[in-house]
N, C-alpha and C. Protein backbone atom coordinates (compact mmCIF):
# COMPACT_ATOMS: atom_id res chain seq x y z
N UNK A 1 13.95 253.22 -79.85
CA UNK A 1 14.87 253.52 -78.78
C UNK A 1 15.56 254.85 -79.11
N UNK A 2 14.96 256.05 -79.20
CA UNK A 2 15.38 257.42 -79.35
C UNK A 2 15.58 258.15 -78.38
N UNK A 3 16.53 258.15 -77.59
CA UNK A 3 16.95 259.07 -76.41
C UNK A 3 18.11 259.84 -76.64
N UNK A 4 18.01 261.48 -76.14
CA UNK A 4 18.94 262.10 -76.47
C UNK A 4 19.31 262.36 -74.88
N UNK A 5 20.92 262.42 -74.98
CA UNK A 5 21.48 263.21 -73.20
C UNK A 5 22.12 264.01 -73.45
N UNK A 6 22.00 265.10 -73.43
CA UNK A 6 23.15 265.87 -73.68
C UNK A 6 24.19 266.26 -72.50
N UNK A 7 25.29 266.74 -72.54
CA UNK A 7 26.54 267.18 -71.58
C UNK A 7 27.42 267.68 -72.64
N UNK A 8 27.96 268.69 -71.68
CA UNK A 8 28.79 269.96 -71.99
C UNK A 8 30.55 269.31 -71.73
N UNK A 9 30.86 269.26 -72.82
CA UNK A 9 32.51 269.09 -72.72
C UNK A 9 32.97 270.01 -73.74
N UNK A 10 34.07 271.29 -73.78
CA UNK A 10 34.01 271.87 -74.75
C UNK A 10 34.80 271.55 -75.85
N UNK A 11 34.72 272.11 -76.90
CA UNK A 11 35.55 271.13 -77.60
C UNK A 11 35.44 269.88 -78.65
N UNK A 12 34.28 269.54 -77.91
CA UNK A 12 33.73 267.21 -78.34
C UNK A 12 32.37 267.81 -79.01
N UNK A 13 32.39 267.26 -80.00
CA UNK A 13 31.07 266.20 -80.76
C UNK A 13 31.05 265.35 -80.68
N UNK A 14 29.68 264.58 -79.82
CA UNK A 14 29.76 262.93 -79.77
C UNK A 14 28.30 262.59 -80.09
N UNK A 15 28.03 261.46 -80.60
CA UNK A 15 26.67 260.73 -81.17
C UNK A 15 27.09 259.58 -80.67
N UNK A 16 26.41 258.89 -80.72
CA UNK A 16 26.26 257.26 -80.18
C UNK A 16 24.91 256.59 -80.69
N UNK A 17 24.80 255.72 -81.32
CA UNK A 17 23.61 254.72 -82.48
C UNK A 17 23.90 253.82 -81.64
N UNK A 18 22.61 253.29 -81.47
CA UNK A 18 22.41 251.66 -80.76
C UNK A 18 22.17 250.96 -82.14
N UNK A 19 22.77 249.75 -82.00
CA UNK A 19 22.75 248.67 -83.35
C UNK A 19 22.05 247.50 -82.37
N UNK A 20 21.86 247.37 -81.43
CA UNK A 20 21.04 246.69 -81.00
C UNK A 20 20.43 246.91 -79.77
N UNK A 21 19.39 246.13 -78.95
CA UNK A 21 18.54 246.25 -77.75
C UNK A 21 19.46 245.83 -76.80
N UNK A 22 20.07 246.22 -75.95
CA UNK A 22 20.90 245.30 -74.84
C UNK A 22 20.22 244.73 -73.52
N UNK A 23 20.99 243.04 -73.50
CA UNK A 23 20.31 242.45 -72.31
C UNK A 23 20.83 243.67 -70.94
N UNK A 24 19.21 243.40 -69.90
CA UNK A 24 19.93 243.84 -68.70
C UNK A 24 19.38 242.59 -67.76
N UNK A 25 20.96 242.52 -67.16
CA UNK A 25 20.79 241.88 -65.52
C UNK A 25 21.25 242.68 -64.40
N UNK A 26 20.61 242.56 -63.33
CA UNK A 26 20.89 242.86 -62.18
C UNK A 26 21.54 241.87 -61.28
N UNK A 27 22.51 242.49 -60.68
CA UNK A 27 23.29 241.56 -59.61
C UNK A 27 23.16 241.90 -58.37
N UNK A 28 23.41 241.09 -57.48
CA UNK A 28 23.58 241.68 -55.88
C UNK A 28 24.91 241.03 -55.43
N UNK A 29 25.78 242.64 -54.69
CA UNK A 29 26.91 242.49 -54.47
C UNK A 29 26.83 243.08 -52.86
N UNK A 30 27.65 241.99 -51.89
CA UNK A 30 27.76 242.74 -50.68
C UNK A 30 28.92 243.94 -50.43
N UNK A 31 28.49 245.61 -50.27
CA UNK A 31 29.56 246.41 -50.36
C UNK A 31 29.38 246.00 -48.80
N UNK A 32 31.12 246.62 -48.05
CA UNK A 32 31.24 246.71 -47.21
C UNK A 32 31.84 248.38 -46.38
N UNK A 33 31.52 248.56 -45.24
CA UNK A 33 31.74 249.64 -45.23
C UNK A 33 31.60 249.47 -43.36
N UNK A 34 33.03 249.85 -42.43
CA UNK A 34 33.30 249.40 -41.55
C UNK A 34 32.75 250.56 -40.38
N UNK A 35 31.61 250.28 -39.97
CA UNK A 35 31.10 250.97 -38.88
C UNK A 35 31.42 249.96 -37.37
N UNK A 36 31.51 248.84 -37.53
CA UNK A 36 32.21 248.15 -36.50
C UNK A 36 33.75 247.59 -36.48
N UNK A 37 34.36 247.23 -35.54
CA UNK A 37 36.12 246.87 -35.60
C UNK A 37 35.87 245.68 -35.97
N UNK A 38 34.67 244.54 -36.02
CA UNK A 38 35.32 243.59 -36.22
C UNK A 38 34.15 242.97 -37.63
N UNK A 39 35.02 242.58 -38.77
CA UNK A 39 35.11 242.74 -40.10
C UNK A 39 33.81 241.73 -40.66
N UNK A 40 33.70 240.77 -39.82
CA UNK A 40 32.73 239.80 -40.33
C UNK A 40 30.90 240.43 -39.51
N UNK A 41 31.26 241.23 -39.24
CA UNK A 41 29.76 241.91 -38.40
C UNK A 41 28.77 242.26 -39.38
N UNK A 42 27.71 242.04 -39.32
CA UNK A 42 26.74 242.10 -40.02
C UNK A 42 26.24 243.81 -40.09
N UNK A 43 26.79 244.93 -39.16
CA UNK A 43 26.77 246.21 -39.24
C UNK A 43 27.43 246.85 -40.77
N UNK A 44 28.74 246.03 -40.49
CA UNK A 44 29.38 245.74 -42.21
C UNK A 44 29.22 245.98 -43.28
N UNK A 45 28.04 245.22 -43.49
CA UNK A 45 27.54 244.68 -45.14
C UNK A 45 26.52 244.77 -45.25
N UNK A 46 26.60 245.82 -46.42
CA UNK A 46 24.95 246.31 -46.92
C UNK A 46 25.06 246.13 -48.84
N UNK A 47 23.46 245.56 -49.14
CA UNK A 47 23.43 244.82 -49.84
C UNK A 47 23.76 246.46 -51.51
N UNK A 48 24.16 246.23 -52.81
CA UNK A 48 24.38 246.65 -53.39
C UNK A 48 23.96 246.16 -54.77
N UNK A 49 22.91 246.76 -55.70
CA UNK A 49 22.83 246.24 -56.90
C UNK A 49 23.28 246.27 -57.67
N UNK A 50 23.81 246.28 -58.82
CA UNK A 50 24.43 246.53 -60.13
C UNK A 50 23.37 246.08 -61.16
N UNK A 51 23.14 246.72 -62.45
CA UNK A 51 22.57 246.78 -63.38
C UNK A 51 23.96 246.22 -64.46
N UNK A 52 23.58 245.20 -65.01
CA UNK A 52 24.97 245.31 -66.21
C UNK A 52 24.46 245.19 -67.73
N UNK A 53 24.87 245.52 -68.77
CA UNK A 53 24.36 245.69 -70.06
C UNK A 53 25.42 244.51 -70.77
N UNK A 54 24.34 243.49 -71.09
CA UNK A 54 24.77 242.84 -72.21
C UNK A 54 24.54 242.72 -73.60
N UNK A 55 25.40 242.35 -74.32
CA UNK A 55 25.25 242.03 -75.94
C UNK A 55 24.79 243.62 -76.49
N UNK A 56 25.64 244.31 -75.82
CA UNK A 56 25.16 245.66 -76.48
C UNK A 56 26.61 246.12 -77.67
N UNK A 57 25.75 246.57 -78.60
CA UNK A 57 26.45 247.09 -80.45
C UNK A 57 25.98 248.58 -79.69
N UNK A 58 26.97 248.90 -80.61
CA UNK A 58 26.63 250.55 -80.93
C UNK A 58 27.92 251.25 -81.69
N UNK A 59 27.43 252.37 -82.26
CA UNK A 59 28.33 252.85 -83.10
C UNK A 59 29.02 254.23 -82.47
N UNK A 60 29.68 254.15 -82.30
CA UNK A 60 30.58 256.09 -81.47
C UNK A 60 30.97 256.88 -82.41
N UNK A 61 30.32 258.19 -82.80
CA UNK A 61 31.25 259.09 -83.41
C UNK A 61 31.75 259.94 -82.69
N UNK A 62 32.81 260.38 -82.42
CA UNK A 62 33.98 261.29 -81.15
C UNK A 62 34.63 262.38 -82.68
N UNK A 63 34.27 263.72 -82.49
CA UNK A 63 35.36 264.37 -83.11
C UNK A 63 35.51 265.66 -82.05
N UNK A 64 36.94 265.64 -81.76
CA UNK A 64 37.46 266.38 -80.74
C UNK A 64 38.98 267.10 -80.79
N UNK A 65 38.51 267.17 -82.13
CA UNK A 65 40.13 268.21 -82.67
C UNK A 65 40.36 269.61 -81.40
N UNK A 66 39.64 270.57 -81.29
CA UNK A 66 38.75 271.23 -80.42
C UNK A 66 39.80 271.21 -78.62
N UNK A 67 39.23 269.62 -78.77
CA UNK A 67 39.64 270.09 -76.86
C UNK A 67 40.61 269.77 -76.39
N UNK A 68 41.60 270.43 -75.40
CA UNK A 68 42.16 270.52 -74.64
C UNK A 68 42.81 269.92 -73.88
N UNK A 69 41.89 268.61 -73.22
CA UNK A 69 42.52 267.82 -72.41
C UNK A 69 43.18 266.55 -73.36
N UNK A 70 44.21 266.39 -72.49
CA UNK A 70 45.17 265.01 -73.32
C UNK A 70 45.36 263.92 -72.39
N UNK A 71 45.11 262.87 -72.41
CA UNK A 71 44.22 261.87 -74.15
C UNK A 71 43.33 262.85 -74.08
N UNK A 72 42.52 262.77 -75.27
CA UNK A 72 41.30 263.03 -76.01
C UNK A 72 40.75 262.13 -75.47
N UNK A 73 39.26 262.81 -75.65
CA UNK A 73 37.81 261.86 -75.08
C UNK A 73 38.19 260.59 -76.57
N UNK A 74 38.67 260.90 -77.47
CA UNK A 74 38.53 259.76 -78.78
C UNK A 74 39.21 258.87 -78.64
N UNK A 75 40.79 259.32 -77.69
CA UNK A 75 41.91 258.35 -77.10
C UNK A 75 41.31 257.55 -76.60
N UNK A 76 40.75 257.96 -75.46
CA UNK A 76 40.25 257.40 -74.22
C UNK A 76 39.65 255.97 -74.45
N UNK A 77 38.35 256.31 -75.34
CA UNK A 77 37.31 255.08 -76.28
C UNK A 77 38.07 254.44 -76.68
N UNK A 78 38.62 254.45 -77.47
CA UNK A 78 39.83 253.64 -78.32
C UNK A 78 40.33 252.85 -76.91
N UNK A 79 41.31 253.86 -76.16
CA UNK A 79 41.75 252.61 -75.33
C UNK A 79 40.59 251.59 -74.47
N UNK A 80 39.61 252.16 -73.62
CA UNK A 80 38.84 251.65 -72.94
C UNK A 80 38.27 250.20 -74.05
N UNK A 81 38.03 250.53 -75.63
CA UNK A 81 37.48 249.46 -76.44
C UNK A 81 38.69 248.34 -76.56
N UNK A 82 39.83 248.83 -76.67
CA UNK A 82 41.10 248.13 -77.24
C UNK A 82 41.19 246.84 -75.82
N UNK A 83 41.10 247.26 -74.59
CA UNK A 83 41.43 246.60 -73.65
C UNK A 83 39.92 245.74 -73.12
N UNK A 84 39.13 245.71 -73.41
CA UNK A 84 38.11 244.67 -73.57
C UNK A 84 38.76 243.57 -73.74
C-alpha cells in the first residue's frame, strides 16, 4: 500500500504510515435539495453515497514551525484526534 499525494501548504512537512489495511463501507444517504415547495416530493431526494473507513491505524508526522496560519495544521490533528 505505497501511495504518495502530494499538496502544497507552505511552511508543513507531513508523512502519514498506514499501520493497517482499513475496512471500507459504503452507505446510502438521502441528500435533499428543494426544487419543489413541498418537502416530502420525490423531486427532493436524490440518492447520495458515502464511502467510510474503518479500523484504520496510521501514524502522522506534522512539522510546521514554518507556517503562518494559527492553529497550525499540527493543532488542528491534535484537536480533530482529541475529540474522537
Amino acid at each position: 500500500m505505497s501511495k504518495q499525494i502530494r499538496c502544497v501548504s507552505p511552511g508543513v512537512e507531513l508523512a502519514i504510515a498506514m499501520l493497517s489495511s482499513p475496512k471500507k463501507s459504503r452507505i446510502l444517504r438521502q441528500m435533499r435539495r428543494f426544487k419543489n415547495a413541498d418537502f416530502s416530493h420525490a423531486e427532493n431526494v436524490i440518492p447520495c453515497y458515502q464511502e467510510i473507513l474503518s479500523n484504520l491505524r496510521c501514524l502522522i508526522w506534522v512539522r510546521s514551525e514554518g507556517e503562518k496560519i494559527q492553529p497550525s495544521l499540527r493543532e488542528r490533528i491534535q484537536l480533530a484526534l482529541v475529540s474522537v
